[in-house]
PDB file of N, CA and C in Angstrom:
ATOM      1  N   UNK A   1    -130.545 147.936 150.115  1.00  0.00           N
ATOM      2  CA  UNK A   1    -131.162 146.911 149.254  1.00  0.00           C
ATOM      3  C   UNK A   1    -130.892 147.213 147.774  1.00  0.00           C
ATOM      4  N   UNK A   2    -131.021 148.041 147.808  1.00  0.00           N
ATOM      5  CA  UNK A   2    -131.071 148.577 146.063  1.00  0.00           C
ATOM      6  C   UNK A   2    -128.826 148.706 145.665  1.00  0.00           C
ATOM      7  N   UNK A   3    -128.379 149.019 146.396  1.00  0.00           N
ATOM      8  CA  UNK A   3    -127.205 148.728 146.616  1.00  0.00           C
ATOM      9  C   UNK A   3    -126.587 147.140 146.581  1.00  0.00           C
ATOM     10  N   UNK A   4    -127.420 146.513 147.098  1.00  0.00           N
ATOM     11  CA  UNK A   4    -127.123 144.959 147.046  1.00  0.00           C
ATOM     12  C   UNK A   4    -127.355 144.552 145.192  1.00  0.00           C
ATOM     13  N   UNK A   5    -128.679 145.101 145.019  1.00  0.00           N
ATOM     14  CA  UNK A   5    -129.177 144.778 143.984  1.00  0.00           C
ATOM     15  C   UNK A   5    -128.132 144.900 142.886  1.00  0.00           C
ATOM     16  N   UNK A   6    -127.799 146.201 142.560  1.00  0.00           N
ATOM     17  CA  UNK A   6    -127.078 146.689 141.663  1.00  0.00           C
ATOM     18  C   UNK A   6    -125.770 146.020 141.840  1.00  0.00           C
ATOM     19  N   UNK A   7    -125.115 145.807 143.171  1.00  0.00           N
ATOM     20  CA  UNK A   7    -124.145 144.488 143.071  1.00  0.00           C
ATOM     21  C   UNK A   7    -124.721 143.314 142.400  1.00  0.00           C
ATOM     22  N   UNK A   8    -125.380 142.487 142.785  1.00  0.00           N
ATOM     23  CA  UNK A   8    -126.032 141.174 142.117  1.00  0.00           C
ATOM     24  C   UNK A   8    -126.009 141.277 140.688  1.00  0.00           C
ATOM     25  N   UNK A   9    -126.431 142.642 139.974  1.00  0.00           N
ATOM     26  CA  UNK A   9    -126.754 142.622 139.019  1.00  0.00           C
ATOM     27  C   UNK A   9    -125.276 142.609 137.947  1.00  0.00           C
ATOM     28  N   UNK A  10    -124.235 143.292 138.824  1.00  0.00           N
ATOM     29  CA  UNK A  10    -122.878 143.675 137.978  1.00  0.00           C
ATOM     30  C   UNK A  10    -121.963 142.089 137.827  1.00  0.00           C
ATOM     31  N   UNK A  11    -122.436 141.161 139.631  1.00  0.00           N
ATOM     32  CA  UNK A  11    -121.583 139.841 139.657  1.00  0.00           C
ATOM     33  C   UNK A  11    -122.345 139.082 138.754  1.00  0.00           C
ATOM     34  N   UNK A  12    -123.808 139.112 138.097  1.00  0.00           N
ATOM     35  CA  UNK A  12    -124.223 138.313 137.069  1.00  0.00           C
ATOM     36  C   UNK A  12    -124.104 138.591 135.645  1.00  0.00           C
ATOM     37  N   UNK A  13    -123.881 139.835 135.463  1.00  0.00           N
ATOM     38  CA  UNK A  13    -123.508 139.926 133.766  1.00  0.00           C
ATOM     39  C   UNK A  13    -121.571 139.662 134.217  1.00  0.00           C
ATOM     40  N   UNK A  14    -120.810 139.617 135.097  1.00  0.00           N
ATOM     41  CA  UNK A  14    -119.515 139.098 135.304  1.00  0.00           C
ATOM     42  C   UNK A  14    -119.642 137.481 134.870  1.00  0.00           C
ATOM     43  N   UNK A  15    -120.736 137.100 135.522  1.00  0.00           N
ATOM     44  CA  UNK A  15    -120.668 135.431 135.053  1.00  0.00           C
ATOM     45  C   UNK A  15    -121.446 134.838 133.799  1.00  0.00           C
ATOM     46  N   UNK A  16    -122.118 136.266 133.118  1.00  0.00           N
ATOM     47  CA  UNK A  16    -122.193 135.722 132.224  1.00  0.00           C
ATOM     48  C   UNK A  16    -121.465 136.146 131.207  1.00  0.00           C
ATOM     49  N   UNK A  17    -120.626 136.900 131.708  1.00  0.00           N
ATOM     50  CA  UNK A  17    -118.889 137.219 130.434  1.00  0.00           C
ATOM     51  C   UNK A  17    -118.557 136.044 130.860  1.00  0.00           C
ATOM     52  N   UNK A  18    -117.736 135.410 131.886  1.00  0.00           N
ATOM     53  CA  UNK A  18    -117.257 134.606 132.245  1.00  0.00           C
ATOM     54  C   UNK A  18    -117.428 132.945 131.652  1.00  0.00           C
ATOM     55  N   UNK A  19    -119.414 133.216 131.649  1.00  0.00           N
ATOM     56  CA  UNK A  19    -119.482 131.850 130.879  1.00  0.00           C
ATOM     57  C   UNK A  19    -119.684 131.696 129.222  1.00  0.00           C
ATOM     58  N   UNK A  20    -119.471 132.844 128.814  1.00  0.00           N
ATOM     59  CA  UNK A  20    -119.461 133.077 127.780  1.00  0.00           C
ATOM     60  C   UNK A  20    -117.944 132.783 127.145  1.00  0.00           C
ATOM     61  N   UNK A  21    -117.117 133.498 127.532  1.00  0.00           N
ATOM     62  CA  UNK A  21    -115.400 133.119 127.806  1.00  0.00           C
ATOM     63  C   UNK A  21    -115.358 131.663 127.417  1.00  0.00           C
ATOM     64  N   UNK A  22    -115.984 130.765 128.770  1.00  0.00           N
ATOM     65  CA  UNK A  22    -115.638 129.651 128.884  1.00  0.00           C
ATOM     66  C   UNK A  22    -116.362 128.795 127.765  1.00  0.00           C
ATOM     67  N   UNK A  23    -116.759 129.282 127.034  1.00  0.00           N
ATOM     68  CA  UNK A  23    -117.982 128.770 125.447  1.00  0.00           C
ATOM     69  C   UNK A  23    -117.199 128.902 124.698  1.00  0.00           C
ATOM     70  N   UNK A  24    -116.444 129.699 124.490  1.00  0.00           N
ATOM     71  CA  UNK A  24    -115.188 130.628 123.120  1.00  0.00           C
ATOM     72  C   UNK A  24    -114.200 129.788 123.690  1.00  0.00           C
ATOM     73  N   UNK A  25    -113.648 129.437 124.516  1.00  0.00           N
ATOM     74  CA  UNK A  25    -112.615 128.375 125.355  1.00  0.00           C
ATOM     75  C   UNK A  25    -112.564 126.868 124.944  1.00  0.00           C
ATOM     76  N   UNK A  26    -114.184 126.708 125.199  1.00  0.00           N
ATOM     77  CA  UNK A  26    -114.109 125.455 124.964  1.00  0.00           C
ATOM     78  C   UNK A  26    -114.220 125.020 123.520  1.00  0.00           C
ATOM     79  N   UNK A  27    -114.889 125.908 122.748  1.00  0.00           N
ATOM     80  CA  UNK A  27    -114.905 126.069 121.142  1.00  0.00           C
ATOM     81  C   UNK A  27    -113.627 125.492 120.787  1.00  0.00           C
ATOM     82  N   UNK A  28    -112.750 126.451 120.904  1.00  0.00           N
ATOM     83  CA  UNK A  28    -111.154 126.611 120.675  1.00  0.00           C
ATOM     84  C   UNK A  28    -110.542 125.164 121.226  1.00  0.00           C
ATOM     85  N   UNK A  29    -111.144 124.492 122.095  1.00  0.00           N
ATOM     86  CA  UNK A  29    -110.120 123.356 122.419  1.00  0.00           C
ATOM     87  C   UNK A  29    -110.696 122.278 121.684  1.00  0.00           C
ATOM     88  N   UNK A  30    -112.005 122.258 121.327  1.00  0.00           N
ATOM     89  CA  UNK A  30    -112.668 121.234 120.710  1.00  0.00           C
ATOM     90  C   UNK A  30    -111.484 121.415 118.826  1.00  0.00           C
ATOM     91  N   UNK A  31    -112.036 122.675 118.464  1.00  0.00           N
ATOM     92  CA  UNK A  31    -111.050 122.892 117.243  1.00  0.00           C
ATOM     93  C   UNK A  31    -109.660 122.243 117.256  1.00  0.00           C
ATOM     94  N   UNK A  32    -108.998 122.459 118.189  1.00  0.00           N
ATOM     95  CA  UNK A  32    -107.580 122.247 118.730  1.00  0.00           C
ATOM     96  C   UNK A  32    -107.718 120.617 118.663  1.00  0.00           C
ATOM     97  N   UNK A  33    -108.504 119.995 118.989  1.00  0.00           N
ATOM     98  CA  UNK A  33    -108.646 118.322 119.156  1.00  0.00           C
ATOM     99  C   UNK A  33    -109.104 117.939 117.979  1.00  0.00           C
ATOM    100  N   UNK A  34    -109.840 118.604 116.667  1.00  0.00           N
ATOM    101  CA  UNK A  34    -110.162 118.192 115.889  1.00  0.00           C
ATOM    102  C   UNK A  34    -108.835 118.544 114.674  1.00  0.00           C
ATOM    103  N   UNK A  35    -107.963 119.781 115.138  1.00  0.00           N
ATOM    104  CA  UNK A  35    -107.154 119.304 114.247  1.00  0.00           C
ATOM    105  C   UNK A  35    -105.879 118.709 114.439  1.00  0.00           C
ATOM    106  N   UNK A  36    -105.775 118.403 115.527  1.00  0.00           N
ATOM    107  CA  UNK A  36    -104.981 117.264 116.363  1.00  0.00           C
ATOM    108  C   UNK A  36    -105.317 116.235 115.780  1.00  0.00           C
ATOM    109  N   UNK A  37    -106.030 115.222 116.063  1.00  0.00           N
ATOM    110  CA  UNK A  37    -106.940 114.402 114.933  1.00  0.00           C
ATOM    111  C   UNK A  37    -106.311 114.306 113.557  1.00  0.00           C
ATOM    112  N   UNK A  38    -106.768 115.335 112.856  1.00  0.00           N
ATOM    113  CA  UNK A  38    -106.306 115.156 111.164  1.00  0.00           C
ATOM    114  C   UNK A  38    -104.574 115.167 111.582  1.00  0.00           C
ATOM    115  N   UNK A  39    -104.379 115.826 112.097  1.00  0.00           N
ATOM    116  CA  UNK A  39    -102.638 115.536 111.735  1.00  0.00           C
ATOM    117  C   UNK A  39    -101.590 114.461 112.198  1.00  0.00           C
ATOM    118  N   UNK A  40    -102.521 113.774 112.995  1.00  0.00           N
ATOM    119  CA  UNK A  40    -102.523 112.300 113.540  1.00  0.00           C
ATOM    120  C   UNK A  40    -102.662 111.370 112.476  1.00  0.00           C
ATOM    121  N   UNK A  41    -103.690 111.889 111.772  1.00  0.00           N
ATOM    122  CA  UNK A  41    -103.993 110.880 110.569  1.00  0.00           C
ATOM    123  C   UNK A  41    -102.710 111.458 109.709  1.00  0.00           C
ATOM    124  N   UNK A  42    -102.539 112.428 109.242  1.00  0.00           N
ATOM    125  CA  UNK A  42    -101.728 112.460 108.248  1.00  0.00           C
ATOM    126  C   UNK A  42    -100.690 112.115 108.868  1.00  0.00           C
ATOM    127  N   UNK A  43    -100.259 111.632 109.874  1.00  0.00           N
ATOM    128  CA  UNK A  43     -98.424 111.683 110.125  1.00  0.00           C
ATOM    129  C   UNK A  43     -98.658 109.495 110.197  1.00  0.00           C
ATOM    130  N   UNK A  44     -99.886 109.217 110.136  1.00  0.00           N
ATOM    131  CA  UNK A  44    -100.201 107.815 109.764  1.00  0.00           C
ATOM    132  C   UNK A  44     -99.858 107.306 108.729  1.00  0.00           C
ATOM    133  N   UNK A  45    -100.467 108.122 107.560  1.00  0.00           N
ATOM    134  CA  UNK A  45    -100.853 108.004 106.318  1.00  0.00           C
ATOM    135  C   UNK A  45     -99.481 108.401 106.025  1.00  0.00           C
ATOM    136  N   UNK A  46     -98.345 109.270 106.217  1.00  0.00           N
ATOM    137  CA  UNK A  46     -97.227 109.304 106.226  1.00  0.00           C
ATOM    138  C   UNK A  46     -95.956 108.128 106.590  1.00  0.00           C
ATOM    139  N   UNK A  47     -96.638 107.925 107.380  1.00  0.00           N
ATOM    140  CA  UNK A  47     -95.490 106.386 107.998  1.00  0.00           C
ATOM    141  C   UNK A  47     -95.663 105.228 107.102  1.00  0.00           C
ATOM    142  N   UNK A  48     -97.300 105.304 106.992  1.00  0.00           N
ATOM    143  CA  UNK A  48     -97.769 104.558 105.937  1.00  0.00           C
ATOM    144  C   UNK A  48     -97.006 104.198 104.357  1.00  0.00           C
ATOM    145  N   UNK A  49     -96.966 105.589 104.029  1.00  0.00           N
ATOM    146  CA  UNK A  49     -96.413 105.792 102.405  1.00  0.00           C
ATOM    147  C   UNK A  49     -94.239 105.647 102.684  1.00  0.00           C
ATOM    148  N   UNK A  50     -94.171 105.620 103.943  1.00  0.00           N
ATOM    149  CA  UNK A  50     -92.812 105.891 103.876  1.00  0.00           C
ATOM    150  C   UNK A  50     -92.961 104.251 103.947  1.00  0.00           C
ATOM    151  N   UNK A  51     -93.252 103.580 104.893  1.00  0.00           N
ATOM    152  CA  UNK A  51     -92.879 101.794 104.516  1.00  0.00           C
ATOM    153  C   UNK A  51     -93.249 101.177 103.052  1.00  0.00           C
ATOM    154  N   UNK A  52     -94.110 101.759 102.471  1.00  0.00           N
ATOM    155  CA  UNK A  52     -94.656 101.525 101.341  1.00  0.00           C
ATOM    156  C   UNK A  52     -93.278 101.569  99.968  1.00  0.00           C
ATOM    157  N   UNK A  53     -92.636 103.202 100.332  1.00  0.00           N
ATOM    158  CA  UNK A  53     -91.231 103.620  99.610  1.00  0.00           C
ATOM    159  C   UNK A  53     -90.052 102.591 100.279  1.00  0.00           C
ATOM    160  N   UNK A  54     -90.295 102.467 101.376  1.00  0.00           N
ATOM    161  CA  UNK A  54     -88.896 101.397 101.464  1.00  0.00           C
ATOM    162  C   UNK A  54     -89.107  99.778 101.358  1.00  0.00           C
ATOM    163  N   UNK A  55     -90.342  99.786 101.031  1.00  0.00           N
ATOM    164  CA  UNK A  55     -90.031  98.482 100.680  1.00  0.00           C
ATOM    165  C   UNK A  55     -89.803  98.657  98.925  1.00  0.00           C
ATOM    166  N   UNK A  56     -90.634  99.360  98.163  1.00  0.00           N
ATOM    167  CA  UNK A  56     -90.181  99.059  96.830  1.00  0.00           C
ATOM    168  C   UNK A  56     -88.466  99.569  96.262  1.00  0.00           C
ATOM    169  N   UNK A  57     -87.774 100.318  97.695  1.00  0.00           N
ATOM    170  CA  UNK A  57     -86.125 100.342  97.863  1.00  0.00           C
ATOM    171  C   UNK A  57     -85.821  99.079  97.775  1.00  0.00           C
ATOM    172  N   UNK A  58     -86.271  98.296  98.553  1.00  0.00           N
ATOM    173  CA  UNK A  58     -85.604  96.974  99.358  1.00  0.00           C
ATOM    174  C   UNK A  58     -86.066  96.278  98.073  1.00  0.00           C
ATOM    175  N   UNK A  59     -87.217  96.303  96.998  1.00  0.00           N
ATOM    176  CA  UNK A  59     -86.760  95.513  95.724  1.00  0.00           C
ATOM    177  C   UNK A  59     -86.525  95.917  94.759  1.00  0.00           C
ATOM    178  N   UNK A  60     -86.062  97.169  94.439  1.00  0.00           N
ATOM    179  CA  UNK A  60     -85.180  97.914  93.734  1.00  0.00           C
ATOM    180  C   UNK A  60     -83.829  96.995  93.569  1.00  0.00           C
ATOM    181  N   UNK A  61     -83.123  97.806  95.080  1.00  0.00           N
ATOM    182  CA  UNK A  61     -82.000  96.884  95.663  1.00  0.00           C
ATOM    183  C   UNK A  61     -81.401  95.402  95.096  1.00  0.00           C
ATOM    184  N   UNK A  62     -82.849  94.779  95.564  1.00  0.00           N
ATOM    185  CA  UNK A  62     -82.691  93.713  95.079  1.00  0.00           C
ATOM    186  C   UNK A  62     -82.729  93.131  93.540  1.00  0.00           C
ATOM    187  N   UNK A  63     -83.250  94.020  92.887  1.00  0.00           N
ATOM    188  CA  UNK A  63     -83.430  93.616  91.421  1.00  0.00           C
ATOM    189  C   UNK A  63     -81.978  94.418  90.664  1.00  0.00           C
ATOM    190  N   UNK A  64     -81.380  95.253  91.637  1.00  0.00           N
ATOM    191  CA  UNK A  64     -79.921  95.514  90.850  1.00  0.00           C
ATOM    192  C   UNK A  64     -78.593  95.077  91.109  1.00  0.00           C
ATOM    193  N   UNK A  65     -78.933  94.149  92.399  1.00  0.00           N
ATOM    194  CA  UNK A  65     -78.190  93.054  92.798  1.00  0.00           C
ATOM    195  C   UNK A  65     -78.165  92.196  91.654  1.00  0.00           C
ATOM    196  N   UNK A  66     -79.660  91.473  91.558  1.00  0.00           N
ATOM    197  CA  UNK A  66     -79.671  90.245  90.395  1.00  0.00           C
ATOM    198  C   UNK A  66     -78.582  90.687  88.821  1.00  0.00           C
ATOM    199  N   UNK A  67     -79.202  92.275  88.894  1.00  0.00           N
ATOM    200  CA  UNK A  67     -78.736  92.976  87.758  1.00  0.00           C
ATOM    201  C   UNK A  67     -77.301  92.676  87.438  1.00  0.00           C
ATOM    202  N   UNK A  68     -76.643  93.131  88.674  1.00  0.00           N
ATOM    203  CA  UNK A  68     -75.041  92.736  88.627  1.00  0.00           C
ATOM    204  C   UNK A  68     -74.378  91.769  88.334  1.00  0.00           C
ATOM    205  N   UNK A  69     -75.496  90.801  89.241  1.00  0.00           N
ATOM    206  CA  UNK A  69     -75.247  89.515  89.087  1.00  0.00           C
ATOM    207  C   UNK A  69     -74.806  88.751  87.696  1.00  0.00           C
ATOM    208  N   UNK A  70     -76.273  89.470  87.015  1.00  0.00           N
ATOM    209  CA  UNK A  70     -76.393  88.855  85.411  1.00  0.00           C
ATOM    210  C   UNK A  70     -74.996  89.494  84.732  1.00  0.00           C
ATOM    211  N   UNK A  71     -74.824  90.810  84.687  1.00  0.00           N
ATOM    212  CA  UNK A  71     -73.637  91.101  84.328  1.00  0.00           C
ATOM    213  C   UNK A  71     -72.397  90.674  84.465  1.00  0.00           C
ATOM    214  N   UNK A  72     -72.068  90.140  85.841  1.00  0.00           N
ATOM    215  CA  UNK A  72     -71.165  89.549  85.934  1.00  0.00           C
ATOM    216  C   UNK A  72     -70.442  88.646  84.915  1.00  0.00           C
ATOM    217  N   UNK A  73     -71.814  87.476  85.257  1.00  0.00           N
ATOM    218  CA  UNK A  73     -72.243  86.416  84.112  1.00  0.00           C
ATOM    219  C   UNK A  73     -71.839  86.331  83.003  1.00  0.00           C
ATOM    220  N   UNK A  74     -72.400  87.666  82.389  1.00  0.00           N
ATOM    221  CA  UNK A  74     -72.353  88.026  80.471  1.00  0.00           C
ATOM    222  C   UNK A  74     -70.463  88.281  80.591  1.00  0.00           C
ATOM    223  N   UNK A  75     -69.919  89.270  81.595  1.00  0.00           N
ATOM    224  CA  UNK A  75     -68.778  89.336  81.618  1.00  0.00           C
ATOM    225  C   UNK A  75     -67.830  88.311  81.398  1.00  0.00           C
ATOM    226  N   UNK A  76     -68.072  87.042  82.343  1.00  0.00           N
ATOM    227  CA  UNK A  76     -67.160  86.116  82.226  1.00  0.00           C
ATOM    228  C   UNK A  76     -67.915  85.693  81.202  1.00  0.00           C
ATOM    229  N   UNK A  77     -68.900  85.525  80.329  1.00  0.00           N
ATOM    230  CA  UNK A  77     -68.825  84.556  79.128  1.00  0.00           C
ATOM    231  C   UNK A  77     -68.367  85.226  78.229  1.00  0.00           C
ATOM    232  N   UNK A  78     -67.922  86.344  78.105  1.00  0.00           N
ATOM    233  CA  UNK A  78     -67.327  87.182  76.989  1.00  0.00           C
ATOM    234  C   UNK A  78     -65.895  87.029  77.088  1.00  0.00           C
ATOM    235  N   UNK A  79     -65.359  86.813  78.724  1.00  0.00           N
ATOM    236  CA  UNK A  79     -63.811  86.653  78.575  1.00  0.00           C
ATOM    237  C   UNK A  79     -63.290  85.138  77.772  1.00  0.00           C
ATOM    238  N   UNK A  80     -64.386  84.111  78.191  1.00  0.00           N
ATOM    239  CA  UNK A  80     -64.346  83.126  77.861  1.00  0.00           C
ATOM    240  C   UNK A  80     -64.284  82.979  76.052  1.00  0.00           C
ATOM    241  N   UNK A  81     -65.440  83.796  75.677  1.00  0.00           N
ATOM    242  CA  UNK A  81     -65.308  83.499  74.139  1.00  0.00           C
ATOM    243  C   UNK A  81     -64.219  84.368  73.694  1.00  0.00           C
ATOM    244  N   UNK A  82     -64.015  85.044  74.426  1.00  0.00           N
ATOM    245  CA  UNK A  82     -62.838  85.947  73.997  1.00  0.00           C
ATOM    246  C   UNK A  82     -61.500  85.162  73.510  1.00  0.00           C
ATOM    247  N   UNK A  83     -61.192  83.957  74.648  1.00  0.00           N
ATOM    248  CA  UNK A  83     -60.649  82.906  75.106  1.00  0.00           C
ATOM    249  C   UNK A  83     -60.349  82.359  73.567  1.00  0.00           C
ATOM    250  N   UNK A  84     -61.504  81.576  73.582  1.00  0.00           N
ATOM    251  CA  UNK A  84     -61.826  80.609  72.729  1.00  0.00           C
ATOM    252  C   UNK A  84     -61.876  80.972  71.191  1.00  0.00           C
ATOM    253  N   UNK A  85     -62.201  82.576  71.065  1.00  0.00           N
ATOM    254  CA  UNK A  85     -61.612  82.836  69.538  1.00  0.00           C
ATOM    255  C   UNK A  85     -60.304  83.161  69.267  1.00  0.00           C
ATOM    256  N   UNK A  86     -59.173  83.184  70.633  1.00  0.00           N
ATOM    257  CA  UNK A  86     -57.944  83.064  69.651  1.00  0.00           C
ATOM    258  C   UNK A  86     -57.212  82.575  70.240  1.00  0.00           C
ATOM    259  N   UNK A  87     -58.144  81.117  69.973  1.00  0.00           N
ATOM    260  CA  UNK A  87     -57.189  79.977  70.253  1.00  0.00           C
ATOM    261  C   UNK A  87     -57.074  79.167  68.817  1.00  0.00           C
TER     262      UNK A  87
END
């Protein structure tokens, strides 16, 4: 009996390492999910700021298109007066 006992007594401080373990375990995965979480958000907030940068590309782009454009413009009216002063 007292043999049994002293077993009982060694398999219950075993389960309570055990559930103690499984407290520090589950700690650690909750942490693990919470910073899973934030870096979810930041890789959001990332995709976010990257469409944000390509669109003010896409009117960049477009405003040095016009740019050219205008140049063009000034170009041929300069060949033109060019033209026209020595004639």
């Amino acid at each position: 009996n007292v043999v049994q006992r002293s077993i009982n007594v060694v398999l219950c401080s075993i389960n309570v390492v055990l559930r103690s373990i499984n407290v520090v375990l589950c700690s650690i995965n909750v942490v693990q999910r919470s910073i899973n979480v934030v870096l979810c958000s930041i890789n959001v907030v990332q995709r976010s700021i990257n469409v944000v940068l390509c669109s003010i590309n896409v009117v960049l782009r477009s405003i040095n298109v016009v740019l050219c454009g205008i140049g063009v413009v000034l170009r041929s009216i300069n060949v033109v007066l060019c033209i026209l002063r020595s004639i």
